[in-house]
C-alpha atoms as a PDB file:
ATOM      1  CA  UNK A   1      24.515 -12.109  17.395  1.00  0.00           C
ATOM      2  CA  UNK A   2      28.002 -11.733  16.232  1.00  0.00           C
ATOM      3  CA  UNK A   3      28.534 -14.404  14.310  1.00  0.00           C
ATOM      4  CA  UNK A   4      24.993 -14.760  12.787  1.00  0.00           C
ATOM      5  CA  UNK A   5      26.564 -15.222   9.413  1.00  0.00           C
ATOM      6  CA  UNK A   6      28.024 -18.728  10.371  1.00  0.00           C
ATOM      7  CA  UNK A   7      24.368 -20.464  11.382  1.00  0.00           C
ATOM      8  CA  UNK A   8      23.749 -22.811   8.920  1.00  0.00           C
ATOM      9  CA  UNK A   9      19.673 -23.412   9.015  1.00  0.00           C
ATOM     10  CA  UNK A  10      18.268 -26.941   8.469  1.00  0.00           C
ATOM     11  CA  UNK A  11      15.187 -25.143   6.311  1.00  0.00           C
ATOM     12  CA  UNK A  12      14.044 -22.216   4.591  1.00  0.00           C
ATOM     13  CA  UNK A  13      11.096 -20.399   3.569  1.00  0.00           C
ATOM     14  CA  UNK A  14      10.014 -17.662   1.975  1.00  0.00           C
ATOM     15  CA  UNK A  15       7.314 -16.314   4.347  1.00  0.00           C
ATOM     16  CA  UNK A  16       5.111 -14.245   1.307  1.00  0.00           C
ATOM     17  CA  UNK A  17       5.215 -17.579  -0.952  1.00  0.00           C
ATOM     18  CA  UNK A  18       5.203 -20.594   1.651  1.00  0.00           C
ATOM     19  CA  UNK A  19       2.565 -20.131   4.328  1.00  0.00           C
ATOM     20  CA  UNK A  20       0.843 -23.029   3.858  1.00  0.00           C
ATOM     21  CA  UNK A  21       4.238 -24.962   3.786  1.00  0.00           C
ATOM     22  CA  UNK A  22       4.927 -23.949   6.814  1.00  0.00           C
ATOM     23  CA  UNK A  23       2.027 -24.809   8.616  1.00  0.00           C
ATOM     24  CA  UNK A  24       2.142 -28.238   7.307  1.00  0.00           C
ATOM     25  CA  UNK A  25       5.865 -29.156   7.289  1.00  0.00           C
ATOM     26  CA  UNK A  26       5.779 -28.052  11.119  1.00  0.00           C
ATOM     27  CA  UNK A  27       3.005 -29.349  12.082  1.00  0.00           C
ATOM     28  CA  UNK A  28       3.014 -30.654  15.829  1.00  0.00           C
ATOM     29  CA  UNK A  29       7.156 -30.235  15.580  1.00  0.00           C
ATOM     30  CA  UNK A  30       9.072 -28.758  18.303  1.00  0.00           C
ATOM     31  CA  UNK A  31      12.061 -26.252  17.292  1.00  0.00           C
ATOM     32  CA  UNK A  32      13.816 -23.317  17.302  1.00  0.00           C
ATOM     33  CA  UNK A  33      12.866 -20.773  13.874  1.00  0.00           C
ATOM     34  CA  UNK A  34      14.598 -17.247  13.325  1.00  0.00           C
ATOM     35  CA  UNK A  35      12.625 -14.588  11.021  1.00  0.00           C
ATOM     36  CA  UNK A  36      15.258 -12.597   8.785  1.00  0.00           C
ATOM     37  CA  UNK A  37      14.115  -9.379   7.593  1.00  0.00           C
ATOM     38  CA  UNK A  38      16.734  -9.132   4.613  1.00  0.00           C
ATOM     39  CA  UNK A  39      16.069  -5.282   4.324  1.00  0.00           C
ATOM     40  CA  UNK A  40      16.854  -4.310   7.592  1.00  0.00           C
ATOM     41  CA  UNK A  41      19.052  -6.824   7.969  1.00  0.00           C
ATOM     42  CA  UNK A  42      17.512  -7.628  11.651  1.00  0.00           C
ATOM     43  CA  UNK A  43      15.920 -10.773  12.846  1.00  0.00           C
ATOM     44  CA  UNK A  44      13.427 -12.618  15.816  1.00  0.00           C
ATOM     45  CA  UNK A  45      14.487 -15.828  17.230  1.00  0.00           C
ATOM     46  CA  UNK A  46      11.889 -18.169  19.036  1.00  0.00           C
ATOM     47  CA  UNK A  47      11.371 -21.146  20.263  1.00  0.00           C
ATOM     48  CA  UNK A  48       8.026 -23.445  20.554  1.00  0.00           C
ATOM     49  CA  UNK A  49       6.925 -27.149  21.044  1.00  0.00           C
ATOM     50  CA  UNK A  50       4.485 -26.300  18.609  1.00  0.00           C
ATOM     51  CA  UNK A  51       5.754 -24.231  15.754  1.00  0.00           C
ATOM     52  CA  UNK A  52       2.612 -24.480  13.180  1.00  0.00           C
ATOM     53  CA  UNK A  53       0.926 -22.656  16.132  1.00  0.00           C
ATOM     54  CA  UNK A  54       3.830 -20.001  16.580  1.00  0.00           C
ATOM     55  CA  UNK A  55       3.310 -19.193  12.687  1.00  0.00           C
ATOM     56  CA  UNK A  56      -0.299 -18.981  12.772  1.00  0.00           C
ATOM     57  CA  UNK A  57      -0.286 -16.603  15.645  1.00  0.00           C
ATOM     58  CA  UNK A  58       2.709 -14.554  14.212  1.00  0.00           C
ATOM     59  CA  UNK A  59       1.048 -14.111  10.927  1.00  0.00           C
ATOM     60  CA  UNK A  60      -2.303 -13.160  12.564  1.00  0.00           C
ATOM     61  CA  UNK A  61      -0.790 -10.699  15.097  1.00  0.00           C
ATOM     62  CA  UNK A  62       1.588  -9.252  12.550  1.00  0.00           C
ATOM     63  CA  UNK A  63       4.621 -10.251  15.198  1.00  0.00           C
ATOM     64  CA  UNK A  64       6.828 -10.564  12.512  1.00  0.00           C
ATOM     65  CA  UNK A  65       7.011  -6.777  11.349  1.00  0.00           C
ATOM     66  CA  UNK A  66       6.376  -5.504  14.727  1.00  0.00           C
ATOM     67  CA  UNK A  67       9.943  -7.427  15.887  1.00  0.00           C
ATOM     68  CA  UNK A  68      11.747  -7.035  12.626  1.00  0.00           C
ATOM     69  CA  UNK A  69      11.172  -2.907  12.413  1.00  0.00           C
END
């Protein structure tokens, strides 16, 4: 995306220091959550109707590095 720069996002997290955030600020919440891999400058967009599900099964599966790399 182009103009990546200019999305403003509603929240952040540090993924290392705010797991358990996560999980509990999305519990049964429906949304759309981008992963930024501010080395590589790359990043995964998803979707889910259940996004403390989508983080427990990307941290588990190791998603995250697989689609950042």
């Amino acid at each position: 995306m182009k103009d990546s720069k200019n999305i403003l996002p509603i929240k952040t997290y540090n993924a290392s220091k705010d797991k358990s955030l996560i999980c509990t600020e999305n519990k049964n919440k429906s949304g759309i959550y981008r992963w930024n891999n501010l080395i590589r400058g790359k990043s995964y967009v998803g979707s889910s109707k259940c996004l403390d599900l989508v983080f427990i099964t990307l941290k588990k599966q190791c998603l995250i590095s697989w689609a950042l790399e």
